[in-house]
PDB file of N, CA and C in Angstrom:
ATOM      1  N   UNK A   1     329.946 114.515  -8.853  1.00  0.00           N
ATOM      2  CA  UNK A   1     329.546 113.164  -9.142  1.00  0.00           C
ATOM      3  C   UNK A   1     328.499 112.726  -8.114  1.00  0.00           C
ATOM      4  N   UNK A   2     327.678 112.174  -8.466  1.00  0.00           N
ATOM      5  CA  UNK A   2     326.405 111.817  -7.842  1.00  0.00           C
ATOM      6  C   UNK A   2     326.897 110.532  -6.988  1.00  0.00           C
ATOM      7  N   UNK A   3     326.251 110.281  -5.438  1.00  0.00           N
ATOM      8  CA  UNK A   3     326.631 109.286  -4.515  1.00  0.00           C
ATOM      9  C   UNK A   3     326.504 107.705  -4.864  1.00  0.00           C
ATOM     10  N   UNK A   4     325.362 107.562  -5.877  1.00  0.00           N
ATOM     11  CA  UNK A   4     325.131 106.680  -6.613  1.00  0.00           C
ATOM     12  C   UNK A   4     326.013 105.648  -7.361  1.00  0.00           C
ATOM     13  N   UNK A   5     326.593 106.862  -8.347  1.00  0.00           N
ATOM     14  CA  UNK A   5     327.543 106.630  -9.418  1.00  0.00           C
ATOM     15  C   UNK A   5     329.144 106.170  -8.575  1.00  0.00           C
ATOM     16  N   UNK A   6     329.238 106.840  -7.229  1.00  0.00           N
ATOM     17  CA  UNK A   6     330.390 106.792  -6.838  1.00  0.00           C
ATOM     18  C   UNK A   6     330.279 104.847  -5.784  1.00  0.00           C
ATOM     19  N   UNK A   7     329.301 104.811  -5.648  1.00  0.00           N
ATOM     20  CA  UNK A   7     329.063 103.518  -5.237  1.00  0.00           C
ATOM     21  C   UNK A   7     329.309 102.229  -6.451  1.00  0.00           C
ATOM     22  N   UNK A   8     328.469 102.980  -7.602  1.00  0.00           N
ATOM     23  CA  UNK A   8     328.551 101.883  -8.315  1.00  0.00           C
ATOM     24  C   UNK A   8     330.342 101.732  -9.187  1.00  0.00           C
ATOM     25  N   UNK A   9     331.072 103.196  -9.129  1.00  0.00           N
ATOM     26  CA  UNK A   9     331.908 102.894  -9.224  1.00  0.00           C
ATOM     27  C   UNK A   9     333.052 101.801  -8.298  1.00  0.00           C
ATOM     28  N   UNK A  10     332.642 101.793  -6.685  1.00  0.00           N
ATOM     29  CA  UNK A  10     333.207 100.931  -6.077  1.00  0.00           C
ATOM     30  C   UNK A  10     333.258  99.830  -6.177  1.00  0.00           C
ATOM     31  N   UNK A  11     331.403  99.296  -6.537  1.00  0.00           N
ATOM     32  CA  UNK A  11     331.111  97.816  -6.529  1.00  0.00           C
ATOM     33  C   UNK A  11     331.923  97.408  -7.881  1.00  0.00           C
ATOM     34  N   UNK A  12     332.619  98.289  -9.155  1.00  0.00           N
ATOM     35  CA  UNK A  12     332.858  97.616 -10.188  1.00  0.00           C
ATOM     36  C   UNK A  12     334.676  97.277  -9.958  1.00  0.00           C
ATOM     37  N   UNK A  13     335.064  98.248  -9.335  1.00  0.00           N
ATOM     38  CA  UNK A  13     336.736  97.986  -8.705  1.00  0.00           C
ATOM     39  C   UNK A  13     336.720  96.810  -8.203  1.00  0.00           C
ATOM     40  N   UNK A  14     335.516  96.362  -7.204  1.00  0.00           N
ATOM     41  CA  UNK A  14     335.673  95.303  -5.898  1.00  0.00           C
ATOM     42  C   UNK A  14     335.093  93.975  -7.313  1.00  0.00           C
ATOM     43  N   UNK A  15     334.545  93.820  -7.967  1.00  0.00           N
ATOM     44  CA  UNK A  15     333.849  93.108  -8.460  1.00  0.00           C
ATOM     45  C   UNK A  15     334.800  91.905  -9.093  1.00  0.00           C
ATOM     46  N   UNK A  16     335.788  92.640  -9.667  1.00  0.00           N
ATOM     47  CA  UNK A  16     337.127  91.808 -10.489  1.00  0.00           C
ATOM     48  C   UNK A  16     337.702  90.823  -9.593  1.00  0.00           C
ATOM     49  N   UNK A  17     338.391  91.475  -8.479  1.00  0.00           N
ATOM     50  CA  UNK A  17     339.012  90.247  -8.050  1.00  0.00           C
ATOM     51  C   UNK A  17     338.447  89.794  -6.988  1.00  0.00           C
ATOM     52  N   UNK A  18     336.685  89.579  -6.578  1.00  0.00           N
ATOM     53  CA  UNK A  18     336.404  88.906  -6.342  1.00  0.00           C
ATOM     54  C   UNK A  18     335.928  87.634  -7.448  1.00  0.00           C
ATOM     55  N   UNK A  19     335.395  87.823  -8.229  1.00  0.00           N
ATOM     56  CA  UNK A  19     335.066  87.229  -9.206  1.00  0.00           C
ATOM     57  C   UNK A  19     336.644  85.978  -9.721  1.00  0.00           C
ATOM     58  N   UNK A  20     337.541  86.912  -9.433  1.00  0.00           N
ATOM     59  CA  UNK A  20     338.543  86.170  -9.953  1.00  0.00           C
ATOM     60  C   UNK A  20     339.443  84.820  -8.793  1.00  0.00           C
ATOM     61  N   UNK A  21     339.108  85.775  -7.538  1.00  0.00           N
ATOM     62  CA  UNK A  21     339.601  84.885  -6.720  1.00  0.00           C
ATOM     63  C   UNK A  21     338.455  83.395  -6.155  1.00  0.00           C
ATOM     64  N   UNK A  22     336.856  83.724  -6.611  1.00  0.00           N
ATOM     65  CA  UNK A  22     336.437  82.471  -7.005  1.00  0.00           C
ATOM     66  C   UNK A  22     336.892  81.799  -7.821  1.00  0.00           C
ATOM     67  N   UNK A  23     337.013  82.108  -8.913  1.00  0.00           N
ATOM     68  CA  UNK A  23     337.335  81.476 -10.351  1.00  0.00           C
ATOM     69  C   UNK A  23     338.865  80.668  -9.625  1.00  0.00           C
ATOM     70  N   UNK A  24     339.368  81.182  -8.970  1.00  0.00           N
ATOM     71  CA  UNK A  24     340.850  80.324  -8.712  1.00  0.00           C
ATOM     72  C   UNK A  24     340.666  79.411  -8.049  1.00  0.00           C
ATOM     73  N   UNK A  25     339.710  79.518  -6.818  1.00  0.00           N
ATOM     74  CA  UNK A  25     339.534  78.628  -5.742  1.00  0.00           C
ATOM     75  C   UNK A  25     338.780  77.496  -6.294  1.00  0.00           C
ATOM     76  N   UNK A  26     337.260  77.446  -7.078  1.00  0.00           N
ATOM     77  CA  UNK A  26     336.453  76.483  -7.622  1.00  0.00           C
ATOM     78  C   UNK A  26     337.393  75.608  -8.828  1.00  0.00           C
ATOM     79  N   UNK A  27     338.093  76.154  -9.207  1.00  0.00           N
ATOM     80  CA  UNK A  27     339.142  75.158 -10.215  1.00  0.00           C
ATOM     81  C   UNK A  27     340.228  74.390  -9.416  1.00  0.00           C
ATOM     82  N   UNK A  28     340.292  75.162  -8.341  1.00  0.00           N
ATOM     83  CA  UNK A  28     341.694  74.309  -7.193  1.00  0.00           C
ATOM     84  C   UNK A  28     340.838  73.127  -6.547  1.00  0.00           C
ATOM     85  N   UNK A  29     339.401  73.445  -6.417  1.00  0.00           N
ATOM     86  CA  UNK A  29     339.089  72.216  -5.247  1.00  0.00           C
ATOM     87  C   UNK A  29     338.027  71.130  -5.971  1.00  0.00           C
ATOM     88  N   UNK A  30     337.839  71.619  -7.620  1.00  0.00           N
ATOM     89  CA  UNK A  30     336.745  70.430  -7.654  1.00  0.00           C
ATOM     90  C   UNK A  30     337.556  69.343  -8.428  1.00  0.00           C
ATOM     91  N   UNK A  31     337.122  68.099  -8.727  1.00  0.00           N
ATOM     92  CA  UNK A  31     337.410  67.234  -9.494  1.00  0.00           C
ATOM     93  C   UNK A  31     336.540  66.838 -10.528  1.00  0.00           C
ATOM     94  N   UNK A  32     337.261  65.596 -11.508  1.00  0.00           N
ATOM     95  CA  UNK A  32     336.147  65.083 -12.403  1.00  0.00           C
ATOM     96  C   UNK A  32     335.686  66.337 -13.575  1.00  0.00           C
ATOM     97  N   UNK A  33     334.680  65.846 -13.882  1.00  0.00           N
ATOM     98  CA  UNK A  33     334.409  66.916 -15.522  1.00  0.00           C
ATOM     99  C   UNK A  33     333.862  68.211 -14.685  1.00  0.00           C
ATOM    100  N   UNK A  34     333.880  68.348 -13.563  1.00  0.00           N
ATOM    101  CA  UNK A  34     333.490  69.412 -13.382  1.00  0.00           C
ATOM    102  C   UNK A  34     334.616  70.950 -13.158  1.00  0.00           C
ATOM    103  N   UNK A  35     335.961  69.696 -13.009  1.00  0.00           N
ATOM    104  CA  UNK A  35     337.279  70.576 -12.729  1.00  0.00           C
ATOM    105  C   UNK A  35     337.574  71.199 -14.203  1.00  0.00           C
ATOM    106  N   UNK A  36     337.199  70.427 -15.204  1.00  0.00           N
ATOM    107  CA  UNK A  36     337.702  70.772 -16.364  1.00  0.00           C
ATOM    108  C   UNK A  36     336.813  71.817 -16.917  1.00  0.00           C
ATOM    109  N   UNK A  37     335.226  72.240 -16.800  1.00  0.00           N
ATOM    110  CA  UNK A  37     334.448  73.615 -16.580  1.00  0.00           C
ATOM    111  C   UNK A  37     335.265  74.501 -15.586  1.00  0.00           C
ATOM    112  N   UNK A  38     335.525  74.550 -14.860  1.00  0.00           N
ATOM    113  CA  UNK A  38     335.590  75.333 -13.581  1.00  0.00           C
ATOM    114  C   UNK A  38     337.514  75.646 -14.418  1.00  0.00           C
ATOM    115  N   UNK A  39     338.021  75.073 -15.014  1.00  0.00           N
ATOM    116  CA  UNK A  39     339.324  75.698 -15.497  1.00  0.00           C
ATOM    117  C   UNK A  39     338.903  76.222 -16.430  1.00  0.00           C
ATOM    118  N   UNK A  40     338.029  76.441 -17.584  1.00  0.00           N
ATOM    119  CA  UNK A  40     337.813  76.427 -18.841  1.00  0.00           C
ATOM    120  C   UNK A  40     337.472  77.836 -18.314  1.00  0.00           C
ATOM    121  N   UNK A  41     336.585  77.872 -16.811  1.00  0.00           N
ATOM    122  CA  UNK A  41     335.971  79.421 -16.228  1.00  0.00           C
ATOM    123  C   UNK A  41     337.352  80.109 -16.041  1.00  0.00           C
ATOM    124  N   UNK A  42     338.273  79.756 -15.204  1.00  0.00           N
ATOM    125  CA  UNK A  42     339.208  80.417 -14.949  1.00  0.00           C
ATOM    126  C   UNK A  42     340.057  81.136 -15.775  1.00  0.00           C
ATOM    127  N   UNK A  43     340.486  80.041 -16.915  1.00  0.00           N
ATOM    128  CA  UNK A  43     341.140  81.053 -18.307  1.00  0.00           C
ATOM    129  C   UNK A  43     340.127  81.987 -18.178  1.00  0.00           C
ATOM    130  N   UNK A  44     339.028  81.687 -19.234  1.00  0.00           N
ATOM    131  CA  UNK A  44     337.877  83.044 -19.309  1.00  0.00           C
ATOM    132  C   UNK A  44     338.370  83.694 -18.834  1.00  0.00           C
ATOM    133  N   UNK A  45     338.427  83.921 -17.533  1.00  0.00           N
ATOM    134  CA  UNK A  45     338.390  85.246 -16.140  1.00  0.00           C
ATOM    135  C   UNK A  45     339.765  85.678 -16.153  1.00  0.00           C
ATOM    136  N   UNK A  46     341.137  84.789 -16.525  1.00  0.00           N
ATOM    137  CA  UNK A  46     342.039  85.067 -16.636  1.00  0.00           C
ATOM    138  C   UNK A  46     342.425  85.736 -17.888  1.00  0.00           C
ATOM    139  N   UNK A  47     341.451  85.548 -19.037  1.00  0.00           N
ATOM    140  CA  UNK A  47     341.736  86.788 -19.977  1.00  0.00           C
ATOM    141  C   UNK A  47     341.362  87.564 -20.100  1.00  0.00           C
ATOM    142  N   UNK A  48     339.897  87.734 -19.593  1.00  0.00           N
ATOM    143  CA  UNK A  48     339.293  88.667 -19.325  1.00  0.00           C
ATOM    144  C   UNK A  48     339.713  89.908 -17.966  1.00  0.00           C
ATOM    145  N   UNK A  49     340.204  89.119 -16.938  1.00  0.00           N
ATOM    146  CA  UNK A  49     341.410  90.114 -16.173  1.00  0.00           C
ATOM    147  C   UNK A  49     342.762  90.928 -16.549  1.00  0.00           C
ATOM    148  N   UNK A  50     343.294  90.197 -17.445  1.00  0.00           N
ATOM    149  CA  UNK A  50     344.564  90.860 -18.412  1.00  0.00           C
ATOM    150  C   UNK A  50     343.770  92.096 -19.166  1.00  0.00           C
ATOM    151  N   UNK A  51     342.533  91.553 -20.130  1.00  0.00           N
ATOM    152  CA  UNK A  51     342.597  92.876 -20.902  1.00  0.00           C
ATOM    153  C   UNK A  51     341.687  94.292 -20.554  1.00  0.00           C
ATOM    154  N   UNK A  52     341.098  93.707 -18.845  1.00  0.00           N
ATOM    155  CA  UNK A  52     340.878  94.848 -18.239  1.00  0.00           C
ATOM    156  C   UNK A  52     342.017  95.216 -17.803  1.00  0.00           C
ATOM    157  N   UNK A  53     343.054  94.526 -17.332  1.00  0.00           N
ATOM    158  CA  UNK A  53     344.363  95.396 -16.695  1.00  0.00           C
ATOM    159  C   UNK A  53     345.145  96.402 -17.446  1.00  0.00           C
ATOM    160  N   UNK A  54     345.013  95.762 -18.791  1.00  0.00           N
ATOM    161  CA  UNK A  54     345.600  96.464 -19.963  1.00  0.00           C
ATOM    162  C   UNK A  54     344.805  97.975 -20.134  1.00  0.00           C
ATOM    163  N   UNK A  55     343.557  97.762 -19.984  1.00  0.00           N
ATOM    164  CA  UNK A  55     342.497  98.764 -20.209  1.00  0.00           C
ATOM    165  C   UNK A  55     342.781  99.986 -19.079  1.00  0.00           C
ATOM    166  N   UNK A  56     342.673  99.454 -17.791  1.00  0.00           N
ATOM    167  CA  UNK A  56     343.512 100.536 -17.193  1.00  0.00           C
ATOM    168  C   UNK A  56     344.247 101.100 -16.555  1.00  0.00           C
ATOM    169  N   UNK A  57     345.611 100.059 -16.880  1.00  0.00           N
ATOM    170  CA  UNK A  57     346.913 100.834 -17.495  1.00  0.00           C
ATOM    171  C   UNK A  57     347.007 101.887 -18.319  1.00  0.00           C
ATOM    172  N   UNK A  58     346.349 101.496 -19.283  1.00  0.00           N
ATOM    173  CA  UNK A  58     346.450 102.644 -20.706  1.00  0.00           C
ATOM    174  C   UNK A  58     345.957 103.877 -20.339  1.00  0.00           C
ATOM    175  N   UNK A  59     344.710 103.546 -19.814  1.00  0.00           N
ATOM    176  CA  UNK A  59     343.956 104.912 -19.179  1.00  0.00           C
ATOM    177  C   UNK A  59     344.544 105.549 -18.394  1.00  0.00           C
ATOM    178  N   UNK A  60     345.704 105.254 -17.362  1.00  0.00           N
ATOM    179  CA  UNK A  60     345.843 105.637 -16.016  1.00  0.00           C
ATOM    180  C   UNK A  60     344.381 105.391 -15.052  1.00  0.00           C
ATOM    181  N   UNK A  61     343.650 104.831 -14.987  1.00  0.00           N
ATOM    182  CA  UNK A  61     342.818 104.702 -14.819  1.00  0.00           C
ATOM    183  C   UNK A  61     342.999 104.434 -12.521  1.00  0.00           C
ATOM    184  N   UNK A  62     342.512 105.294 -11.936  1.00  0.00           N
ATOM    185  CA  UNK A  62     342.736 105.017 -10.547  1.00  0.00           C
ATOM    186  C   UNK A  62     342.883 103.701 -10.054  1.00  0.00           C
ATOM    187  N   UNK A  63     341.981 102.618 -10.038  1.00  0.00           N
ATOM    188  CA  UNK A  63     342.030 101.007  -9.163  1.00  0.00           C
ATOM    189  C   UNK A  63     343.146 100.253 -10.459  1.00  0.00           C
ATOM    190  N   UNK A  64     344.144 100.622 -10.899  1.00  0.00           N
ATOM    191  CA  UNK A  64     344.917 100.044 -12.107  1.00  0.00           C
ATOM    192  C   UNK A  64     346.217  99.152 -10.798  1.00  0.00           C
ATOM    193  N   UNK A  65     346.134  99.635 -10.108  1.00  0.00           N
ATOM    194  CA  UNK A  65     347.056  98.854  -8.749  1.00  0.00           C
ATOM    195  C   UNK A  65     346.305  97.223  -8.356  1.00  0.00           C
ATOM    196  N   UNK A  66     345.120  98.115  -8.541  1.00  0.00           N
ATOM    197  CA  UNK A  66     343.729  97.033  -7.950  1.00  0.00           C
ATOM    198  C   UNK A  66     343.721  95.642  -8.792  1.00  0.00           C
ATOM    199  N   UNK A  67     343.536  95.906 -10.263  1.00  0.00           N
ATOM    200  CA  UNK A  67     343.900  95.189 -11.507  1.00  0.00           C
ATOM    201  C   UNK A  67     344.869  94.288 -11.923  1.00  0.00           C
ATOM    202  N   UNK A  68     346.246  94.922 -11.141  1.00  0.00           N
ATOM    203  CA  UNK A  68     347.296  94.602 -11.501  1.00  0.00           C
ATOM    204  C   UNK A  68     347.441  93.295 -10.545  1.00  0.00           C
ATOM    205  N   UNK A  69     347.053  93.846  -9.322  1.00  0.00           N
ATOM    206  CA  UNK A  69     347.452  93.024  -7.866  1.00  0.00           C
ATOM    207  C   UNK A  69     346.133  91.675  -8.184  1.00  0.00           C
ATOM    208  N   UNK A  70     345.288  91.624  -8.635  1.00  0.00           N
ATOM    209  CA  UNK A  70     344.401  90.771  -9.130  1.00  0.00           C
ATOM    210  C   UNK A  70     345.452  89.605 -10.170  1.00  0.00           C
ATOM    211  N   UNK A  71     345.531  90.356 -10.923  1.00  0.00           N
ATOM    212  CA  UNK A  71     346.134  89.546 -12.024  1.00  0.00           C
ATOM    213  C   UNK A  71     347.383  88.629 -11.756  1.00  0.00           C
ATOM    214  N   UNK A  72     348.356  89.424 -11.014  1.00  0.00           N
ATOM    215  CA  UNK A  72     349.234  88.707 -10.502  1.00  0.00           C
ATOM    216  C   UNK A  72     349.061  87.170  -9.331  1.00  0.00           C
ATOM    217  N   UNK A  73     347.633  87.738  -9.107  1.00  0.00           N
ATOM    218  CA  UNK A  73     347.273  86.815  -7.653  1.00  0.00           C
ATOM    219  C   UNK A  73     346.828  85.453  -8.481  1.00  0.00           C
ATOM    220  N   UNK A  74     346.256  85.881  -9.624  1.00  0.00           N
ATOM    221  CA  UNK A  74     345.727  84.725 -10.433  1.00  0.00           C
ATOM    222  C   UNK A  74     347.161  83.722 -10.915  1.00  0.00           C
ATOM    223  N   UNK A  75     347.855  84.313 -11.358  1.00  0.00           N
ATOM    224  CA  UNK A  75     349.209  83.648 -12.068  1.00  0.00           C
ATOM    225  C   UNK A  75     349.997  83.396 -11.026  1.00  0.00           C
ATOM    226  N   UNK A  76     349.783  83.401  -9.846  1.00  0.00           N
ATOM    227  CA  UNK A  76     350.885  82.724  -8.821  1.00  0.00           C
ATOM    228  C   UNK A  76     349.692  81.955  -8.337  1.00  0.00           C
ATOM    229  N   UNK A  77     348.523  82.120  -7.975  1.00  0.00           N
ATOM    230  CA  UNK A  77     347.879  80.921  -7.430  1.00  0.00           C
ATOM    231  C   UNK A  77     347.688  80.097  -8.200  1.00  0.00           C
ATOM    232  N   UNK A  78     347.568  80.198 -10.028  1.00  0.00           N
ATOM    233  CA  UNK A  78     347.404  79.153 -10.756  1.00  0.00           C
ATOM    234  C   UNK A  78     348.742  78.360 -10.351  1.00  0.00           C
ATOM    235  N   UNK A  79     349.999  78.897 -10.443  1.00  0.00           N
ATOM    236  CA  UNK A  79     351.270  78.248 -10.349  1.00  0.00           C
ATOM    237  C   UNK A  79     351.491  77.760  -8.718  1.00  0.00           C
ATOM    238  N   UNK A  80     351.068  78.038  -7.522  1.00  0.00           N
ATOM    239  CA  UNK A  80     351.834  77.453  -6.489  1.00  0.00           C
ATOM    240  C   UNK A  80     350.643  77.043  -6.056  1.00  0.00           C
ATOM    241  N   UNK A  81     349.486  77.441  -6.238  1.00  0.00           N
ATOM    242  CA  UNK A  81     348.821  76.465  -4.992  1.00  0.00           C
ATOM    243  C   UNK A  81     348.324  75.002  -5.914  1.00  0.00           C
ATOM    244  N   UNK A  82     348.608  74.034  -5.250  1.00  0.00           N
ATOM    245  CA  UNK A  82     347.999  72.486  -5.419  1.00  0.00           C
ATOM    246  C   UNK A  82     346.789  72.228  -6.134  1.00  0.00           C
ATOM    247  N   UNK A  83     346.109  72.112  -6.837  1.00  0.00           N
ATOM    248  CA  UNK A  83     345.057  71.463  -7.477  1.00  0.00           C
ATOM    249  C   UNK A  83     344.436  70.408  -6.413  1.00  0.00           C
ATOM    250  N   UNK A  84     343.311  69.798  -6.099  1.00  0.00           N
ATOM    251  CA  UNK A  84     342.902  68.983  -5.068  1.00  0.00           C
ATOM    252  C   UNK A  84     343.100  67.559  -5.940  1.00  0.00           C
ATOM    253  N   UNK A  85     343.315  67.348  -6.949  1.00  0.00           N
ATOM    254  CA  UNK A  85     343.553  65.563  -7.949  1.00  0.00           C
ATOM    255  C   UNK A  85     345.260  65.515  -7.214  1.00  0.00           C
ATOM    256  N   UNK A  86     346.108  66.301  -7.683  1.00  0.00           N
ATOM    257  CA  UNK A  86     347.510  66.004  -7.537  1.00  0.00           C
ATOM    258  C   UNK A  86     347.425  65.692  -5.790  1.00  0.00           C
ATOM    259  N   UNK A  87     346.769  66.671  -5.163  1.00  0.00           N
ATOM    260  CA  UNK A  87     346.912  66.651  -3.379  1.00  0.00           C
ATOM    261  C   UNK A  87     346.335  65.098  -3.032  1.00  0.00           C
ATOM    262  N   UNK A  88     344.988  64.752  -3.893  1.00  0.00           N
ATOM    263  CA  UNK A  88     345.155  63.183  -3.426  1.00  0.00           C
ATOM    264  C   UNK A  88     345.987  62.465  -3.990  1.00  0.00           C
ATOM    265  N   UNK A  89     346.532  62.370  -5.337  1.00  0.00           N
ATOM    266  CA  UNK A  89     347.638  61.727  -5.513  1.00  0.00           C
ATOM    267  C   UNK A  89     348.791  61.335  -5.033  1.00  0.00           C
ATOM    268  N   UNK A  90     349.327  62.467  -4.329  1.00  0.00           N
ATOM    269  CA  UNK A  90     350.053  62.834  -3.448  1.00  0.00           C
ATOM    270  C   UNK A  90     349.916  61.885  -1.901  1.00  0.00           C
ATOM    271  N   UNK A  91     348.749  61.969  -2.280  1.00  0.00           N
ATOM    272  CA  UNK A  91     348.181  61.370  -0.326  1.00  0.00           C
ATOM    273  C   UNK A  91     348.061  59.950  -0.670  1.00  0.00           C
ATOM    274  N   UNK A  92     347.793  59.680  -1.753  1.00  0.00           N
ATOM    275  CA  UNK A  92     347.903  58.581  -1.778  1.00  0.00           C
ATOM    276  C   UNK A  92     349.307  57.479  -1.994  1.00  0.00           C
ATOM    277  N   UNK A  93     349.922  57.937  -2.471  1.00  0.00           N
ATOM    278  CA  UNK A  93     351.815  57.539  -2.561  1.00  0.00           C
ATOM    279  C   UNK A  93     352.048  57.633  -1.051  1.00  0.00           C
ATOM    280  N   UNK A  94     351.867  58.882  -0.410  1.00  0.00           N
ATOM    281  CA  UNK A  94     352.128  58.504   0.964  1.00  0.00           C
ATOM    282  C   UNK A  94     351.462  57.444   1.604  1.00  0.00           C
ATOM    283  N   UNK A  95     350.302  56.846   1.521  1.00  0.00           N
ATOM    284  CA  UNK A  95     349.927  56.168   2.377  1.00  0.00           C
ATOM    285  C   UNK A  95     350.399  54.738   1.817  1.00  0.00           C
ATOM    286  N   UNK A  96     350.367  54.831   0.470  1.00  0.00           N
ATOM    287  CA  UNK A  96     351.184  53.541  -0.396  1.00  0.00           C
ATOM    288  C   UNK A  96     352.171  52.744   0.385  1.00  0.00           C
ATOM    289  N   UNK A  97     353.233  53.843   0.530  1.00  0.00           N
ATOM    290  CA  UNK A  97     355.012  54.016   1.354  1.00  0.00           C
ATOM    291  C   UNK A  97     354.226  53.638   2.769  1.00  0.00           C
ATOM    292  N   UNK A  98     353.817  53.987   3.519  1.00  0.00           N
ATOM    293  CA  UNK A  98     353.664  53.732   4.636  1.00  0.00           C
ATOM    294  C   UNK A  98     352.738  52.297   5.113  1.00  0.00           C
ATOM    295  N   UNK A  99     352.447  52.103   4.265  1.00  0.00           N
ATOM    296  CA  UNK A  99     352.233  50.247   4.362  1.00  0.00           C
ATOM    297  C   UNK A  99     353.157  49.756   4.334  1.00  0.00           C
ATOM    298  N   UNK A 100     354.007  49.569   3.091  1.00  0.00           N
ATOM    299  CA  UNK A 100     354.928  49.053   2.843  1.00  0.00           C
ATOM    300  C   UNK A 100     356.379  49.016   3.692  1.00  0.00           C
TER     301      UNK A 100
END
């Protein structure tokens, strides 16, 4: 295999879950109509990560660990980390209570 090919095979392993772990972060921190693009990106990337994972699974395909550990990272950061609307919401009840 040519040194080339073995590079560009790297940049396409590394490419996914960077791509994906933007896609998580720009939907966690923006607000307004721009949060609702920036989720609309994230599904995208989030289905488009499943049916590469699926892809190689099936194959046995070597970075399929790589894929997997991506995918999972997406579905627990969609689920535990905070959205930045609820975190001011949040901040704001506290500061509510603490006048009062």
């Amino acid at each position: 295999m040519p040194p080339w090919l073995t590079v560009f095979n790297f940049l396409e392993v590394l490419s996914l879950p960077i791509l994906a772990a933007l896609s998580l972060g720009v939907s966690k921190l923006t607000v307004g109509a721009t949060a609702q693009a920036a989720r609309r990106w994230f599904f995208g990337v989030l289905v488009a990560v499943t049916l590469i994972t699926c892809r190689t699974v099936i194959t046995l395909d070597p970075c399929w660990l790589t894929h997997t550990t991506t995918l999972s990272m997406l579905f627990v950061g969609a689920l535990l980390v905070p959205d930045r609307e609820s975190f001011e919401e949040r901040r704001s009840a506290d500061t509510a209570r603490a006048i009062f």
